[in-house]
C-alpha atoms as a PDB file:
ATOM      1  CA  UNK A   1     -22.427  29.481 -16.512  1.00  0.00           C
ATOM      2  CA  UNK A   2     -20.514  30.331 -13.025  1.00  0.00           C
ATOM      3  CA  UNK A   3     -16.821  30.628 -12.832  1.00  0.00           C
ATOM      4  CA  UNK A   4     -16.801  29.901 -16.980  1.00  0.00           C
ATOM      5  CA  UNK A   5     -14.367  33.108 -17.320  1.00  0.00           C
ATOM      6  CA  UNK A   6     -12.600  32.166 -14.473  1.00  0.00           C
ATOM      7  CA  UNK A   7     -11.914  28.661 -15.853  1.00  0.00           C
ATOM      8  CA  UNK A   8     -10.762  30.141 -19.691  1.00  0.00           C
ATOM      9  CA  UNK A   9      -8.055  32.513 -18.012  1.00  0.00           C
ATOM     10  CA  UNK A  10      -7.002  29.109 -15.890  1.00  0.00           C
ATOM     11  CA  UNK A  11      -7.060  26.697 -19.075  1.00  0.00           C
ATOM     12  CA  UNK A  12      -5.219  29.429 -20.951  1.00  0.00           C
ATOM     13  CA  UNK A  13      -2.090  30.071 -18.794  1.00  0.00           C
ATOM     14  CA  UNK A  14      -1.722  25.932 -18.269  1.00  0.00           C
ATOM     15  CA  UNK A  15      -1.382  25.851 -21.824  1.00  0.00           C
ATOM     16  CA  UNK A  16       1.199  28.298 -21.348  1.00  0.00           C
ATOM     17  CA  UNK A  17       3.242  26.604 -18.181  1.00  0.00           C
ATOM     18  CA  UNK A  18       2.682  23.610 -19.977  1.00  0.00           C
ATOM     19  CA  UNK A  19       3.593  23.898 -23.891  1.00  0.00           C
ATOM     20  CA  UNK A  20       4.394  27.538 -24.309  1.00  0.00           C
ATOM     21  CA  UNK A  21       1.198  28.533 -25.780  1.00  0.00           C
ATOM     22  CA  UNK A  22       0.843  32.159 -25.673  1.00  0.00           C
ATOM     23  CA  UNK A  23      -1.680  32.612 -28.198  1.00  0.00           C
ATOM     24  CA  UNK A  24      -4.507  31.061 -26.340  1.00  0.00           C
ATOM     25  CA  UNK A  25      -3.749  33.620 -23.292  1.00  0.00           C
ATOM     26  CA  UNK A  26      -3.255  36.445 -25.220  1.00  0.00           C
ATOM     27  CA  UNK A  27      -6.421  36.251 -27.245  1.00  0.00           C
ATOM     28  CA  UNK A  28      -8.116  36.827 -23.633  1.00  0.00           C
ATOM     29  CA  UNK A  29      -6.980  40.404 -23.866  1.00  0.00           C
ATOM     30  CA  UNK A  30      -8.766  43.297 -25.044  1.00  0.00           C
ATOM     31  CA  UNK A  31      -6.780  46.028 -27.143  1.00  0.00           C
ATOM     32  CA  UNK A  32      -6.876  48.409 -24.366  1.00  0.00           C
ATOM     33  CA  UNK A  33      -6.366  45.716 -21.700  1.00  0.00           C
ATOM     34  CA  UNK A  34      -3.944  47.068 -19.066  1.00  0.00           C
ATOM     35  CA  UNK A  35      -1.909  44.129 -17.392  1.00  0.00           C
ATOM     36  CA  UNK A  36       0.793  44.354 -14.355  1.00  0.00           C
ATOM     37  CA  UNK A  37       1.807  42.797 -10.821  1.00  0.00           C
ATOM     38  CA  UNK A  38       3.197  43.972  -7.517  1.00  0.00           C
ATOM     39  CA  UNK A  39       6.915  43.402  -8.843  1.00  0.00           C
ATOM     40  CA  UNK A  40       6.423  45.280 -11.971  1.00  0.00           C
ATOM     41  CA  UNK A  41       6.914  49.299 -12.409  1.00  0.00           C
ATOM     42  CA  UNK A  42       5.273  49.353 -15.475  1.00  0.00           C
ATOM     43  CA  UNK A  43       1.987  48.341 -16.974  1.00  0.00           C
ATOM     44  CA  UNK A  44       1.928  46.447 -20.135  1.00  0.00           C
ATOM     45  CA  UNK A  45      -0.927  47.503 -22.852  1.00  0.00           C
ATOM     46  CA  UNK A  46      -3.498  45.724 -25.155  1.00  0.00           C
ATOM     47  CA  UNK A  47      -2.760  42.741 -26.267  1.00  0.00           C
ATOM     48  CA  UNK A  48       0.708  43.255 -27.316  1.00  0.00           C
ATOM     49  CA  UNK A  49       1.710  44.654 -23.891  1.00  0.00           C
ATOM     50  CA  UNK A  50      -0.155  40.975 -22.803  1.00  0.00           C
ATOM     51  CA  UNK A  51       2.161  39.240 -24.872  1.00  0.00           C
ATOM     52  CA  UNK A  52       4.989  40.920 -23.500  1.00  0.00           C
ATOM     53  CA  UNK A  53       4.229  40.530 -19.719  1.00  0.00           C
ATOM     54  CA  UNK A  54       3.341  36.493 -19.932  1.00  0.00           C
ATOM     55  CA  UNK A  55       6.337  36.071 -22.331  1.00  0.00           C
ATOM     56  CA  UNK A  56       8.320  37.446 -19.356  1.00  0.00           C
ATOM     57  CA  UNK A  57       6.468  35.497 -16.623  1.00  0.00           C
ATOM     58  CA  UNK A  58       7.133  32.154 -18.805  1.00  0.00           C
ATOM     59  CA  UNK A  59      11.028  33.080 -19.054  1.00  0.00           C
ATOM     60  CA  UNK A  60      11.706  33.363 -15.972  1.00  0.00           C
ATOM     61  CA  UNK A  61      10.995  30.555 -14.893  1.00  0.00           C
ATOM     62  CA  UNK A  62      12.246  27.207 -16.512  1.00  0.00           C
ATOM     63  CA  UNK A  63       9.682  25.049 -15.091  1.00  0.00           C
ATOM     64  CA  UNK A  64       5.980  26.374 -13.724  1.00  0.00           C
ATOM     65  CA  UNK A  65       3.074  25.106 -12.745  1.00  0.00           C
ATOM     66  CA  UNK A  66       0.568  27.383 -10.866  1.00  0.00           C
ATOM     67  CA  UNK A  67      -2.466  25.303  -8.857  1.00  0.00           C
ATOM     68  CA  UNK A  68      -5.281  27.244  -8.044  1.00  0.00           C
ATOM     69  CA  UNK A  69      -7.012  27.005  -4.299  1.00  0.00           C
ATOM     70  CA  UNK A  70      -9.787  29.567  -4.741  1.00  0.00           C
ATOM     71  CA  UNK A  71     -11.516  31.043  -7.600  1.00  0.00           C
ATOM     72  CA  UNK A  72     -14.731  34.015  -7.158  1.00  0.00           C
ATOM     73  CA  UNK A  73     -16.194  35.502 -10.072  1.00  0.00           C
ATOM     74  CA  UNK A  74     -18.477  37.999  -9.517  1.00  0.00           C
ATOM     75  CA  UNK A  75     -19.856  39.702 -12.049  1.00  0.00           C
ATOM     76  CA  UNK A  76     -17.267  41.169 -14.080  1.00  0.00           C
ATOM     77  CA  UNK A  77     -14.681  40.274 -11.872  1.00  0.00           C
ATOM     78  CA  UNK A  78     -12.664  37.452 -10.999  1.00  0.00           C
ATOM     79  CA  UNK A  79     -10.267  36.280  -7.884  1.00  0.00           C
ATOM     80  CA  UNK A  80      -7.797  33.510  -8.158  1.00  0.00           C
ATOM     81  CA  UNK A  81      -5.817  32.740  -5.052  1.00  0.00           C
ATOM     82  CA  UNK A  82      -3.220  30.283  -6.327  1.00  0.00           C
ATOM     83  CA  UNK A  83       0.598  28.666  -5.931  1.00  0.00           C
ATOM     84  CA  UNK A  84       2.918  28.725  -8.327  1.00  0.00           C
ATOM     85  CA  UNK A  85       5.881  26.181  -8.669  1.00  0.00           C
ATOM     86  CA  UNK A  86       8.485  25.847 -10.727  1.00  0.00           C
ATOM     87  CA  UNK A  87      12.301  25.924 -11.258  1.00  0.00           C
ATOM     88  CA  UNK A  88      14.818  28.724 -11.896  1.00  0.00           C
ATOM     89  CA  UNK A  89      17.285  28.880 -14.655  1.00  0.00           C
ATOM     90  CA  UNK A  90      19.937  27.761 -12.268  1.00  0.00           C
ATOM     91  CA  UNK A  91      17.986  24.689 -11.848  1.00  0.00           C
ATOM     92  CA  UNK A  92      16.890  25.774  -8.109  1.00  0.00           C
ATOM     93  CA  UNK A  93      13.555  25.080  -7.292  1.00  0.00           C
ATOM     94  CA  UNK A  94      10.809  28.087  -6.740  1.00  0.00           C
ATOM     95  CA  UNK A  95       7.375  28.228  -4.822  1.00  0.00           C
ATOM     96  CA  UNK A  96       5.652  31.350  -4.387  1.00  0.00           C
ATOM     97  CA  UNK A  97       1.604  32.300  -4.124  1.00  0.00           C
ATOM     98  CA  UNK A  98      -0.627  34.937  -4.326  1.00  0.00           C
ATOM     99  CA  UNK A  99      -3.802  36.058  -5.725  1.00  0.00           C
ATOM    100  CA  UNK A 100      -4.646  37.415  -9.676  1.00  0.00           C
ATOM    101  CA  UNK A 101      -7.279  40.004 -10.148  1.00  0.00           C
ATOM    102  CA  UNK A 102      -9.191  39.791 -13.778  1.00  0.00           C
ATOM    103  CA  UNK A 103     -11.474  42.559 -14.660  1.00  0.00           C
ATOM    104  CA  UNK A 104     -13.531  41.536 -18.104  1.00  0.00           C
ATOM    105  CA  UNK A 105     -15.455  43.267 -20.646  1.00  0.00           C
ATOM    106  CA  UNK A 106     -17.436  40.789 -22.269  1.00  0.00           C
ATOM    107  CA  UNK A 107     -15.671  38.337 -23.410  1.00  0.00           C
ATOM    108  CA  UNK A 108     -12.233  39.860 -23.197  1.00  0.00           C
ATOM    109  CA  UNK A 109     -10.028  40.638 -20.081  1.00  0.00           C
ATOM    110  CA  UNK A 110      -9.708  44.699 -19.285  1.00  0.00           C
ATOM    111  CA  UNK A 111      -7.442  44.715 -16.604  1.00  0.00           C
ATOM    112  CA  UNK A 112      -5.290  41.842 -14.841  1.00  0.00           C
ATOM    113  CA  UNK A 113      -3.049  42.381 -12.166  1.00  0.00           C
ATOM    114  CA  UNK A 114      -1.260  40.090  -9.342  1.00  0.00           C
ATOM    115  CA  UNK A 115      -0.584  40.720  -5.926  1.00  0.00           C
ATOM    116  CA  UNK A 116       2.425  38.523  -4.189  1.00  0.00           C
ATOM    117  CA  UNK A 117       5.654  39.123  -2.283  1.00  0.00           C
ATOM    118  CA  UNK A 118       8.215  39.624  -4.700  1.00  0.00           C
ATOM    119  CA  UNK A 119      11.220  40.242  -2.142  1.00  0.00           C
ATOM    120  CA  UNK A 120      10.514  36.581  -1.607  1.00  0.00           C
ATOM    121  CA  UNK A 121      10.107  35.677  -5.297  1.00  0.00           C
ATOM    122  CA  UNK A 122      13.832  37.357  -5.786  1.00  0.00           C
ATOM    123  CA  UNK A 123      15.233  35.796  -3.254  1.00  0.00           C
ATOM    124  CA  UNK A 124      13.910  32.215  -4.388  1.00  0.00           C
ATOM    125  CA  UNK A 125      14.927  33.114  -7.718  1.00  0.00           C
ATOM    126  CA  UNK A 126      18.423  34.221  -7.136  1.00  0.00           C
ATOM    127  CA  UNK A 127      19.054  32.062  -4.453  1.00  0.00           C
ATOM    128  CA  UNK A 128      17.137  29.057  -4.629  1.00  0.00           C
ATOM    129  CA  UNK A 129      16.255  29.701  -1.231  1.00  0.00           C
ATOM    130  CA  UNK A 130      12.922  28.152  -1.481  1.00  0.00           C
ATOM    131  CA  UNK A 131      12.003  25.243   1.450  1.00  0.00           C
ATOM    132  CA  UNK A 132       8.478  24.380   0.334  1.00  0.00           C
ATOM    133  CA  UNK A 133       9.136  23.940  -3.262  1.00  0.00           C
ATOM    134  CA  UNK A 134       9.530  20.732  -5.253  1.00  0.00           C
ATOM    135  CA  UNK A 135      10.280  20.726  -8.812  1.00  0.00           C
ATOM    136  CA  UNK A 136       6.797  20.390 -10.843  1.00  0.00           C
ATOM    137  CA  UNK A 137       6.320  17.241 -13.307  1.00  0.00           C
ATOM    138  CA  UNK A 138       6.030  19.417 -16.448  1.00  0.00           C
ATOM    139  CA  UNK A 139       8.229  19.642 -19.294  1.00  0.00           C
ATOM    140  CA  UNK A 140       9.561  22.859 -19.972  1.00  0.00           C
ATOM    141  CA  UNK A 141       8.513  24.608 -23.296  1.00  0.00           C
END
C-alpha cells in the first residue's frame, strides 16, 4: 500500500499536536531507533530517547500544527516536506518548515531526523518575529 508508512508517522504526530498523545508516536520507534534535527547536538536513542525528543518538540511550542505539502516513500525511506505552525509560550505566533527524513525497518522507524533553519526558529520563538504565521485552530494539550 504506497505512502501507508508515510501516512502512520503523519497520523501519529497529529495526535500529538493535537491531544498530546505521545504513545501512538513513540510506538513507531524501534529500540535502537536513533532520532535528531538540525537544531539538536545530540541524538536521542530507542524509544525512550523518542519519547524524550517529541516531548521536547511538543513543549516548546504551546500551540502546533504541522501541514504536510509533499510526502515520497521509497522503499524504506520516507520524505515529508511540511510547515509547522503554532504559538510560543509568550503567546507569539510561530511558522517555520522543512523536511523530516524516516528511515524504517519493518514496521518500526530506525532513524528520523529533520532538516530546517533553526536561527529562524529561535528567533520566531524568542521574538515572535514571525510575519507568515497565524495562530493554528487547535487546542493546546
Amino acid at each position: 500500500m504506497p505512502m501507508e508508512r508515510a501516512q502512520r508517522f503523519v497520523d501519529a504526530l497529529l495526535k500529538l499536536e493535537e491531544h498530546g498523545d505521545i504513545d501512538s508516536l513513540v510506538a513507531l520507534f524501534a529500540e535502537d531507533a536513533q532520532v535528531s534535527n538540525v537544531a539538536s547536538p545530540s541524538v536521542f536513542s530507542g524509544a525512550d530517547g523518542a519519547r524524550r525528543f517529541w516531548t521536547e518538540y511538543k513543549g516548546t511550542l504551546g500551540q502546533v500544527k504541522s501541514t504536510f505539502r509533499n510526502m515520497i516513500e521509497s522503499g524504506d525511506r520516507v520524505a515529508l516536506e511540511w510547515e509547522t505552525q503554532g504559538t510560543a509560550h509568550n503567546g507569539a505566533a510561530i511558522s517555520y518548515e522543512g523536511v523530516s527524513i524516516i528511515e524504517w525497518d519493518g514496521d518500526r522507524i530506525r532513524r528520523f531526523f529533520a532538516y530546517f533553519d533553526p536561527h529562524a526558529l529561535g528567533q520566531e520563538l524568542s521574538h515572535g518575529t514571525a510575519p507568515r504565521s497565524e495562530v493554528p485552530a487547535t487546542t493546546p494539550a
